[in-house]
N, C-alpha and C. Protein backbone atom coordinates (compact mmCIF):
# COMPACT_ATOMS: atom_id res chain seq x y z
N UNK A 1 0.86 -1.15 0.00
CA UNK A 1 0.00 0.00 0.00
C UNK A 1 0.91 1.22 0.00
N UNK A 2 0.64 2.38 -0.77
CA UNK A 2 1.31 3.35 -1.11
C UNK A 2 0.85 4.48 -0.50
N UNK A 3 1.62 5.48 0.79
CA UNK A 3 0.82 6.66 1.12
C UNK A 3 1.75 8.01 0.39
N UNK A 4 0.93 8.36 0.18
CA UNK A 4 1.96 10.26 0.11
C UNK A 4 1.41 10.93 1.63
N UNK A 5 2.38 11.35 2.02
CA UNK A 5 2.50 12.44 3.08
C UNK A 5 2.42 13.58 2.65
N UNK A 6 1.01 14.38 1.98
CA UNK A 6 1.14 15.93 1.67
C UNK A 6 1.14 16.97 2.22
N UNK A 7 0.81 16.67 3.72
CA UNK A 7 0.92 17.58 4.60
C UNK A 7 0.98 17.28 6.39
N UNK A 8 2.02 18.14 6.90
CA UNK A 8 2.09 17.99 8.26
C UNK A 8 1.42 18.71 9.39
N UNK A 9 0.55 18.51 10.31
CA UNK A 9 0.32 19.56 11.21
C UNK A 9 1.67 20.03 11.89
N UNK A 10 1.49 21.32 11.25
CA UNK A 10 2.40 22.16 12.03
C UNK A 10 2.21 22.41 13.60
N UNK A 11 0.96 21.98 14.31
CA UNK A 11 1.14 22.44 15.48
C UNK A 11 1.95 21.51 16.17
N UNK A 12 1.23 20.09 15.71
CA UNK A 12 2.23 18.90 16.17
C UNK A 12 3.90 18.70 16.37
N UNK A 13 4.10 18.79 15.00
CA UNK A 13 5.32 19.74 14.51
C UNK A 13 6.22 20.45 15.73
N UNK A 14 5.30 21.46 16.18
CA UNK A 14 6.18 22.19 16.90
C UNK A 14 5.98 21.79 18.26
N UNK A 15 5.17 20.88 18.86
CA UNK A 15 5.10 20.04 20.19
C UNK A 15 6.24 19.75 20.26
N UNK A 16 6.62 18.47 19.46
CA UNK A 16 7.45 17.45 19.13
C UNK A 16 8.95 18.22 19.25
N UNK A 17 8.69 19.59 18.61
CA UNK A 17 10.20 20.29 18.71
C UNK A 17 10.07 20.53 20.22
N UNK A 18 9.38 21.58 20.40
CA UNK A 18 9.73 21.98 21.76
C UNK A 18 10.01 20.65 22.77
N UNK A 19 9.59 19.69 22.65
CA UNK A 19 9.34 18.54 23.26
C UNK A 19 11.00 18.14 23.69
N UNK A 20 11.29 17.93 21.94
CA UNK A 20 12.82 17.03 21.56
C UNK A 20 13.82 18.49 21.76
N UNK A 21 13.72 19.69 21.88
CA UNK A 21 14.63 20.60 22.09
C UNK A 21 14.90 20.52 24.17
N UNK A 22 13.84 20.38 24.66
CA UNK A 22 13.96 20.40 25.90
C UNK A 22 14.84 19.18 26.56
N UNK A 23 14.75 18.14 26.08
CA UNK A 23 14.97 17.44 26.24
C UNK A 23 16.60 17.06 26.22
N UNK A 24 16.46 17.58 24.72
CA UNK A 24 18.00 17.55 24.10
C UNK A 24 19.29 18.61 25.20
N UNK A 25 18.51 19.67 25.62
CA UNK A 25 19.12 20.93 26.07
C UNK A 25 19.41 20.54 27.38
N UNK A 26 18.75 19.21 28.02
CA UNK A 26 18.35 19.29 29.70
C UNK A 26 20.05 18.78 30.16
N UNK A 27 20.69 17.92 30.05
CA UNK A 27 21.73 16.65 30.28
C UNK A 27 23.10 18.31 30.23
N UNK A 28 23.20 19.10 29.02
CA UNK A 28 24.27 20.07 28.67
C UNK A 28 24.00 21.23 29.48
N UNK A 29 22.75 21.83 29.76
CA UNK A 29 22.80 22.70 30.51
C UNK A 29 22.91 22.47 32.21
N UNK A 30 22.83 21.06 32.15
CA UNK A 30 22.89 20.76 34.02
C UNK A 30 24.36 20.83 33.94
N UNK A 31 24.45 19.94 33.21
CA UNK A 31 26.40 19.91 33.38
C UNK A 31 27.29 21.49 33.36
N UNK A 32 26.76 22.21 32.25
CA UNK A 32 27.37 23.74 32.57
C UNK A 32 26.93 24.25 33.42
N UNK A 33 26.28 24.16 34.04
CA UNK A 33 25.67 24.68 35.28
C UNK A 33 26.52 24.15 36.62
N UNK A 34 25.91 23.18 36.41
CA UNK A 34 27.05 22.46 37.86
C UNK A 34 28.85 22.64 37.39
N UNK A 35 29.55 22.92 36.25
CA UNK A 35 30.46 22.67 36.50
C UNK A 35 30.62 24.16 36.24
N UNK A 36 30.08 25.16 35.93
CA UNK A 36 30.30 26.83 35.72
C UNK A 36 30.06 27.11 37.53
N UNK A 37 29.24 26.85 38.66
CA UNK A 37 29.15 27.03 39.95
C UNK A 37 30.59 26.23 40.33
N UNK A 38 31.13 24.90 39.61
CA UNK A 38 32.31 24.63 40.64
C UNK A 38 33.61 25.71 40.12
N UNK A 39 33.43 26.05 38.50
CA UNK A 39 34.31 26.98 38.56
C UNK A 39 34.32 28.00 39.39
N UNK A 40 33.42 29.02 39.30
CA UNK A 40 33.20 30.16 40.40
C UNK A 40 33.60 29.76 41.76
N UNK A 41 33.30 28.58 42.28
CA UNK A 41 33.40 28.71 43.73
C UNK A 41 34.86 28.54 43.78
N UNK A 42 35.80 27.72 42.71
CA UNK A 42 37.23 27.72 42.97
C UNK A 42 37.54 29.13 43.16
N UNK A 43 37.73 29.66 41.63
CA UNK A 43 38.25 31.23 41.54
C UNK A 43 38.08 32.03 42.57
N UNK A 44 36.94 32.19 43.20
CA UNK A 44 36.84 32.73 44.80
C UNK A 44 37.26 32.36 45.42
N UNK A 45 37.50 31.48 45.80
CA UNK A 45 38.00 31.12 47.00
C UNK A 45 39.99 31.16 46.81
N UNK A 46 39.86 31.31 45.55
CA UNK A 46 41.58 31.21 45.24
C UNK A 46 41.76 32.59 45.47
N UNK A 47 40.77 33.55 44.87
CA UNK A 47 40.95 34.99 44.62
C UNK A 47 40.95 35.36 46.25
N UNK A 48 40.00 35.10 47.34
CA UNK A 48 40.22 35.51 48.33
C UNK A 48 41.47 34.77 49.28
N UNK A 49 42.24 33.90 49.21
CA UNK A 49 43.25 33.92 49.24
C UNK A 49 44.25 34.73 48.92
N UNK A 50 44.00 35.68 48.24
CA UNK A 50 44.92 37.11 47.45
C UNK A 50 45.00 38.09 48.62
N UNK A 51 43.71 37.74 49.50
CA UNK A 51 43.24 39.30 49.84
C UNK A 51 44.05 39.73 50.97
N UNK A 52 44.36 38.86 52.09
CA UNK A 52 46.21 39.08 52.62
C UNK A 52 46.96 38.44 52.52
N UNK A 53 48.46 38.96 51.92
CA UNK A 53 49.08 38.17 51.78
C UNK A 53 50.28 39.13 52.87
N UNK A 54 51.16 38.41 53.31
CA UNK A 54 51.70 38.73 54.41
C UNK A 54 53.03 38.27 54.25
N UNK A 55 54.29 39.06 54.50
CA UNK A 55 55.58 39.23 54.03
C UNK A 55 56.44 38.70 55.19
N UNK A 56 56.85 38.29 55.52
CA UNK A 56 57.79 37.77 56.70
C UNK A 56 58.98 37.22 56.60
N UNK A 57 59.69 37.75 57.08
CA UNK A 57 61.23 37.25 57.48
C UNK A 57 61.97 36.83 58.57
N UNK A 58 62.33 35.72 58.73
CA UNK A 58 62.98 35.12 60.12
C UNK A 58 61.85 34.81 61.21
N UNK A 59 60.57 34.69 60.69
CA UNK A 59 59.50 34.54 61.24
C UNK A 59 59.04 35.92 62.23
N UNK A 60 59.22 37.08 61.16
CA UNK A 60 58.56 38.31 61.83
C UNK A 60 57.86 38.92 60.23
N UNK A 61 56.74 39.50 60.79
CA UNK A 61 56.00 39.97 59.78
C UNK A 61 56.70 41.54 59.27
N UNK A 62 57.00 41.47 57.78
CA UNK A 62 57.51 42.37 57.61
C UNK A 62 56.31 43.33 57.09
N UNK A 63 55.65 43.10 55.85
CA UNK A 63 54.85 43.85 55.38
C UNK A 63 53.52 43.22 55.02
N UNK A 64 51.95 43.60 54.80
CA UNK A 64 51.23 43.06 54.73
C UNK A 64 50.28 44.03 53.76
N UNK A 65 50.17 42.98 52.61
CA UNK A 65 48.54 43.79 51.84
C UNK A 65 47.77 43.09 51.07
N UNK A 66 46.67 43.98 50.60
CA UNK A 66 45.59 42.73 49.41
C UNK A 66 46.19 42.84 47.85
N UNK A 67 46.56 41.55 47.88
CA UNK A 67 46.83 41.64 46.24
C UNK A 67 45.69 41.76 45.35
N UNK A 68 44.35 41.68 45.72
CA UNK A 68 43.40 41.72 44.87
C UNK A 68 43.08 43.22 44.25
N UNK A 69 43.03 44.14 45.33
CA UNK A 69 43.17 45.78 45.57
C UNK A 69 44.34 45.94 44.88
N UNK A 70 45.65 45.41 45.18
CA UNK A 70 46.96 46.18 43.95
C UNK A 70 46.46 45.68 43.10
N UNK A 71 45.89 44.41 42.48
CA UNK A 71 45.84 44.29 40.95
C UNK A 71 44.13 44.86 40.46
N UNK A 72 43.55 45.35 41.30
CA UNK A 72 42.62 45.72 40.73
C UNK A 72 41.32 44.89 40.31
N UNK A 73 41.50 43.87 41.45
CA UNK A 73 40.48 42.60 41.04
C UNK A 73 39.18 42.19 41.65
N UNK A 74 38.92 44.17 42.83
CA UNK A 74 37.81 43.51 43.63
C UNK A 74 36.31 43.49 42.74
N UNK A 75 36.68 44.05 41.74
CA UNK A 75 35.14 43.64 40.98
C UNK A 75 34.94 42.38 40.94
N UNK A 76 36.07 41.79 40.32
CA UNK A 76 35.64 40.45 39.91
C UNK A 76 35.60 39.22 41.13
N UNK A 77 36.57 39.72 42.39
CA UNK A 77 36.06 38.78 43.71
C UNK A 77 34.53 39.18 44.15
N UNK A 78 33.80 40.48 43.85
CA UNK A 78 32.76 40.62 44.41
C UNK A 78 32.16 40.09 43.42
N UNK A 79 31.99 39.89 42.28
CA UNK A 79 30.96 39.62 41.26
C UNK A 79 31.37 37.99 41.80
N UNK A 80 32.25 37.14 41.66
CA UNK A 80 32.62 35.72 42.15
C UNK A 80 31.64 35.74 43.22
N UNK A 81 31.61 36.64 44.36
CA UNK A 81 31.21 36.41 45.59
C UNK A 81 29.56 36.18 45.16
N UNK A 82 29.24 36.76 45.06
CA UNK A 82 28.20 37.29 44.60
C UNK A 82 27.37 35.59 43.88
N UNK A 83 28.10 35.43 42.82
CA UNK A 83 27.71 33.87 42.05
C UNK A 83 27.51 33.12 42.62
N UNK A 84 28.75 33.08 43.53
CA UNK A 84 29.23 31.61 44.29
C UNK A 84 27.99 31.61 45.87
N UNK A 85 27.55 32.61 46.16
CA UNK A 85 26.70 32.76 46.96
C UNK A 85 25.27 32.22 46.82
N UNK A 86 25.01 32.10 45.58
CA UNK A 86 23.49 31.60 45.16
C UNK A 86 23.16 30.53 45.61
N UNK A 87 22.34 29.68 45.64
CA UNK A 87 21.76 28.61 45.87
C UNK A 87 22.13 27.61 45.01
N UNK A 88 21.56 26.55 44.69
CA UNK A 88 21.68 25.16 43.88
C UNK A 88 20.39 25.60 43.15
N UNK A 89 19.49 26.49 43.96
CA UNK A 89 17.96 26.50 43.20
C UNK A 89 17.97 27.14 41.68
N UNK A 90 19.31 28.26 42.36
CA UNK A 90 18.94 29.46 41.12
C UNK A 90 19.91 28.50 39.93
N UNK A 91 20.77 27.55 40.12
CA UNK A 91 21.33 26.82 38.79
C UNK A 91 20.09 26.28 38.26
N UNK A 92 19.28 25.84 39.12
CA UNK A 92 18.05 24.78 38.87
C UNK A 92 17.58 25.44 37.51
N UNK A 93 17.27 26.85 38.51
CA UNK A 93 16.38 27.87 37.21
C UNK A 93 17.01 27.72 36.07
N UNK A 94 18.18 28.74 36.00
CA UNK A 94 18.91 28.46 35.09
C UNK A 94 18.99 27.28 34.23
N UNK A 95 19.19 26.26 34.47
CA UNK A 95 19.25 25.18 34.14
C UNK A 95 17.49 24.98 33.36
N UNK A 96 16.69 24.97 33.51
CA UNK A 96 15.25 24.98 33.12
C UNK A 96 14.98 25.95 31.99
N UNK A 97 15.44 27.44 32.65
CA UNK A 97 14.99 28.53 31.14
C UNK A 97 16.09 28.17 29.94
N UNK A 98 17.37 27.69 30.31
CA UNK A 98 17.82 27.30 29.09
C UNK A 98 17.40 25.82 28.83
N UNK A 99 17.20 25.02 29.15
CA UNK A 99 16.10 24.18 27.86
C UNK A 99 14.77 24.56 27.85
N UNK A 100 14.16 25.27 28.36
CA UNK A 100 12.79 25.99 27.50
C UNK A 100 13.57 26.71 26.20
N UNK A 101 14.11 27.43 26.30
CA UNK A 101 14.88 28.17 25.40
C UNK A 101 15.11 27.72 24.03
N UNK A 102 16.07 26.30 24.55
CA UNK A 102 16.39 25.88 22.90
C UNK A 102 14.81 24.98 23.11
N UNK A 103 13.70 24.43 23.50
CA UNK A 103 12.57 23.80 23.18
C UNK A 103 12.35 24.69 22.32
N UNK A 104 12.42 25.96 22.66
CA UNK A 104 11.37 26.98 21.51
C UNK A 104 11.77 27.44 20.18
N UNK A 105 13.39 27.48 20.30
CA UNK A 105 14.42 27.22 19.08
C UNK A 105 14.02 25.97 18.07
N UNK A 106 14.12 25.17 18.71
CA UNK A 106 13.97 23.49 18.26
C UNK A 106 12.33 23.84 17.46
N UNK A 107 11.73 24.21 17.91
CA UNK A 107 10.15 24.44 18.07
C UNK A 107 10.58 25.31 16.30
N UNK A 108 10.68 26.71 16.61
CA UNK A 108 10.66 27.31 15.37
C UNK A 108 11.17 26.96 14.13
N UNK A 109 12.09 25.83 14.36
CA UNK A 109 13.40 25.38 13.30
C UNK A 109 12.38 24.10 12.58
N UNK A 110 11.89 23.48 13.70
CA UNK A 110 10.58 22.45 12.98
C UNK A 110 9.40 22.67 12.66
N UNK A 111 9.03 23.88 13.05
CA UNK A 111 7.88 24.74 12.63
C UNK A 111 8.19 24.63 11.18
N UNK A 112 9.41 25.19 10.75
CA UNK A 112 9.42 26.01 9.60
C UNK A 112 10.03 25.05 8.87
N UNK A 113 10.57 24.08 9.12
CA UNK A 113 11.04 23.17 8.22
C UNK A 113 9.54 22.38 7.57
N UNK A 114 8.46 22.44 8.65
CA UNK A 114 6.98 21.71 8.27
C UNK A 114 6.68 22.43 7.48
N UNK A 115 6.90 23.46 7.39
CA UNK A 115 5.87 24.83 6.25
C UNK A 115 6.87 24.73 5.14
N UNK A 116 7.96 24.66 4.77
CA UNK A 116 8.71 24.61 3.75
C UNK A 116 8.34 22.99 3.36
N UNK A 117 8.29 21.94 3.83
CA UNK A 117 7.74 20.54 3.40
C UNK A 117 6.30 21.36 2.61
N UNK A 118 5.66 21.54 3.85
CA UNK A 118 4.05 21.80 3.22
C UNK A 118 4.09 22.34 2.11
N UNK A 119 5.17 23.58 1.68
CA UNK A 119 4.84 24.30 0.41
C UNK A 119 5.30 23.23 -0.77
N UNK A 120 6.21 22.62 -0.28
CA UNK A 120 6.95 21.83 -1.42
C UNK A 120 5.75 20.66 -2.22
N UNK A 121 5.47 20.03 -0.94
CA UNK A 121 4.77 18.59 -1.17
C UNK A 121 3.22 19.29 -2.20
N UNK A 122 3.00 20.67 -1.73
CA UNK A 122 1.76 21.01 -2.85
C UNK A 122 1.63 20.85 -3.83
N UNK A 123 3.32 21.23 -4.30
CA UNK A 123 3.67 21.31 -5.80
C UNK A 123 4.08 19.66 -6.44
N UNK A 124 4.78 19.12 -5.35
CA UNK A 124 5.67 17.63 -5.97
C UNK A 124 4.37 17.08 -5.30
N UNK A 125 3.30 16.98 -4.50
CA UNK A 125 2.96 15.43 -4.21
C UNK A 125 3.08 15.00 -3.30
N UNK A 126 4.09 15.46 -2.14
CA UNK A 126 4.99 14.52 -1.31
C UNK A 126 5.38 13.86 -1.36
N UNK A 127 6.44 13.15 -0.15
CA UNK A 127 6.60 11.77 -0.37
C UNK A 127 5.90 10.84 0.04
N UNK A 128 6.18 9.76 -0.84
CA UNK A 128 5.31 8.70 -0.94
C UNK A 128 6.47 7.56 -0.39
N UNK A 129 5.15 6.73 0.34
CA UNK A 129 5.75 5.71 1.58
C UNK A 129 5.26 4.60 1.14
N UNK A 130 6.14 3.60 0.94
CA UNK A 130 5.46 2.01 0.36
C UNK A 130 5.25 1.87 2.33
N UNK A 131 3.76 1.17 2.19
CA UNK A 131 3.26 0.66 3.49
C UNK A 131 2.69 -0.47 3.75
N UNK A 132 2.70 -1.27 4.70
CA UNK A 132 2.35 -2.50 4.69
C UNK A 132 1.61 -2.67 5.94
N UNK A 133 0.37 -3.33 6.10
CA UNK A 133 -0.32 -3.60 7.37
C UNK A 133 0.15 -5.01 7.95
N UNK A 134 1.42 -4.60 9.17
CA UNK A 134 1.85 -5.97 10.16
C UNK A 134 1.29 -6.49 11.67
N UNK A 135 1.02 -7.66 11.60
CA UNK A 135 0.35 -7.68 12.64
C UNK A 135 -1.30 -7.96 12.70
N UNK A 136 -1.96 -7.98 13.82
CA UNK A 136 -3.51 -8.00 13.83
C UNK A 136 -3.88 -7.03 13.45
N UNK A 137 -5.08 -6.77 12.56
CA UNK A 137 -6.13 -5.89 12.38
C UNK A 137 -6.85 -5.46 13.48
N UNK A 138 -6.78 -3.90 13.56
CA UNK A 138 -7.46 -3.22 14.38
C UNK A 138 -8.59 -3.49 14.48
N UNK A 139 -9.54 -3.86 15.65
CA UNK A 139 -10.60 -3.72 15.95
C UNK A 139 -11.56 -2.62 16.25
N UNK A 140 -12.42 -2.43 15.82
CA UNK A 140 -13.76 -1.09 16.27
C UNK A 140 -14.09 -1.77 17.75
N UNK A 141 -14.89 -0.54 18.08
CA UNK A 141 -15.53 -0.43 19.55
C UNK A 141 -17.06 -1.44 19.02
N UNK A 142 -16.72 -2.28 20.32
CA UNK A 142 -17.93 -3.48 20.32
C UNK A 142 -17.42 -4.74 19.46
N UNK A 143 -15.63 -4.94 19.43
CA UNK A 143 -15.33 -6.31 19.33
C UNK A 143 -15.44 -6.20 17.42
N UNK A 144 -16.05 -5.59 16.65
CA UNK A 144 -16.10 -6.09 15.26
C UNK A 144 -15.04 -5.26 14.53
N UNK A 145 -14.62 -6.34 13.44
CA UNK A 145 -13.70 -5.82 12.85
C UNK A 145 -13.64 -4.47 11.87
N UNK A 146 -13.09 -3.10 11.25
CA UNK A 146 -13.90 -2.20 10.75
C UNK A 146 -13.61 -2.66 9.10
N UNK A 147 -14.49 -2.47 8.35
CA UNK A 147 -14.28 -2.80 7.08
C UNK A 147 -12.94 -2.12 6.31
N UNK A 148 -12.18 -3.00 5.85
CA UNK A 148 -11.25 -2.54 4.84
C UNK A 148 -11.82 -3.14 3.31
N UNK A 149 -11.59 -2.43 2.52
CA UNK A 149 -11.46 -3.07 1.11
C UNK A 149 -10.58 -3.39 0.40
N UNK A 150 -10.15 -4.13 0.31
CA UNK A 150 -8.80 -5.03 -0.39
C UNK A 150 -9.17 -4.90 -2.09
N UNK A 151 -8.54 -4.86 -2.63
CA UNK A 151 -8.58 -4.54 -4.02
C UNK A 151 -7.58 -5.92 -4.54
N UNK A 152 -8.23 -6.16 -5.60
CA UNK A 152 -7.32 -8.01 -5.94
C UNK A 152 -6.08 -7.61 -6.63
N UNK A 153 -5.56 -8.62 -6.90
CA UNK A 153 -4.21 -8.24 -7.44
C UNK A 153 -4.27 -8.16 -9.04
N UNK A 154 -5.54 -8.20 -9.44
CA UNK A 154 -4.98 -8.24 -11.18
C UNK A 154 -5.87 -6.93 -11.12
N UNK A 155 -6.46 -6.15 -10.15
CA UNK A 155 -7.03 -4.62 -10.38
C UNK A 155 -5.34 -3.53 -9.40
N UNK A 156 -4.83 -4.12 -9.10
CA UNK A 156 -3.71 -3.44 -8.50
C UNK A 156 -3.12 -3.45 -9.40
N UNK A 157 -2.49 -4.37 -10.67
CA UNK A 157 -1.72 -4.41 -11.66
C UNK A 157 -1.91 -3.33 -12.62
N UNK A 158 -3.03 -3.02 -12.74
CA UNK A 158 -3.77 -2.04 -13.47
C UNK A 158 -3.41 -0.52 -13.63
């Protein structure tokens, strides 16, 4: 049995994306997430290690200051501080709006790949699917079988 596919619901279409984009996005954005929070929490904690450093000779303190302040780095220990301070929740978030994100990417990219099929298949036909019924025949509601019509093989030749 021979079908042409001439047209797709596009809404489906874009379920299926958002569906397979979320999905796809979930595993990469946990991992940058969890491993972008273990970066931050190193760098802070290395960077505040900067913040006295203390000069000594013969075991007497000679001079003492923040290397973060001489090099000019408390933006970026406070912005560290700041990151590394959040919760696990707010990666969570994070982690969630970016696969909604690419779902809706995924979503528009199969949207529009359905509407470029749809315009095409108007003109060509679509494609056409050799198909075969495997297995038991579907049954109707109340046990009876629903009528198919089989067409013989010397009117199929035809």
């Amino acid at each position: 049995m021979k079908l042409a596919i001439r047209r797709i619901n596009l809404r489906s279409l874009g379920k299926l994306g958002c569906v397979l984009g979320v999905v796809l996005a979930f595993l990469p954005s946990l991992l940058c997430g969890v491993l972008g929070m273990g970066v931050v929490q190193v760098l802070r904690r290395w960077l505040e290690g900067w913040e006295e450093i203390t000069l000594s000779v013969l075991g007497k303190e000679v001079a003492s200051f923040d290397l973060v302040q001489v090099l000019g780095l408390a933006d970026v220990l406070h912005w560290l501080q700041t990151i590394g301070g959040a919760s696990w929740l707010l990666v969570a978030l994070v982690v969630l709006v970016r696969g909604l994100i690419a779902g809706l990417v995924l979503a528009a990219i199969t949207i529009l790949a359905g509407l470029v099929y749809n315009l095409l298949a108007t003109a060509t036909g679509g494609v056409v699917v050799d198909a075969a019924v495997v297995g038991k025949q579907p049954t109707a509601i109340g046990g009876q079988r629903p009528a198919i019509s089989h067409k013989s093989a010397a009117s199929r030749k035809r």
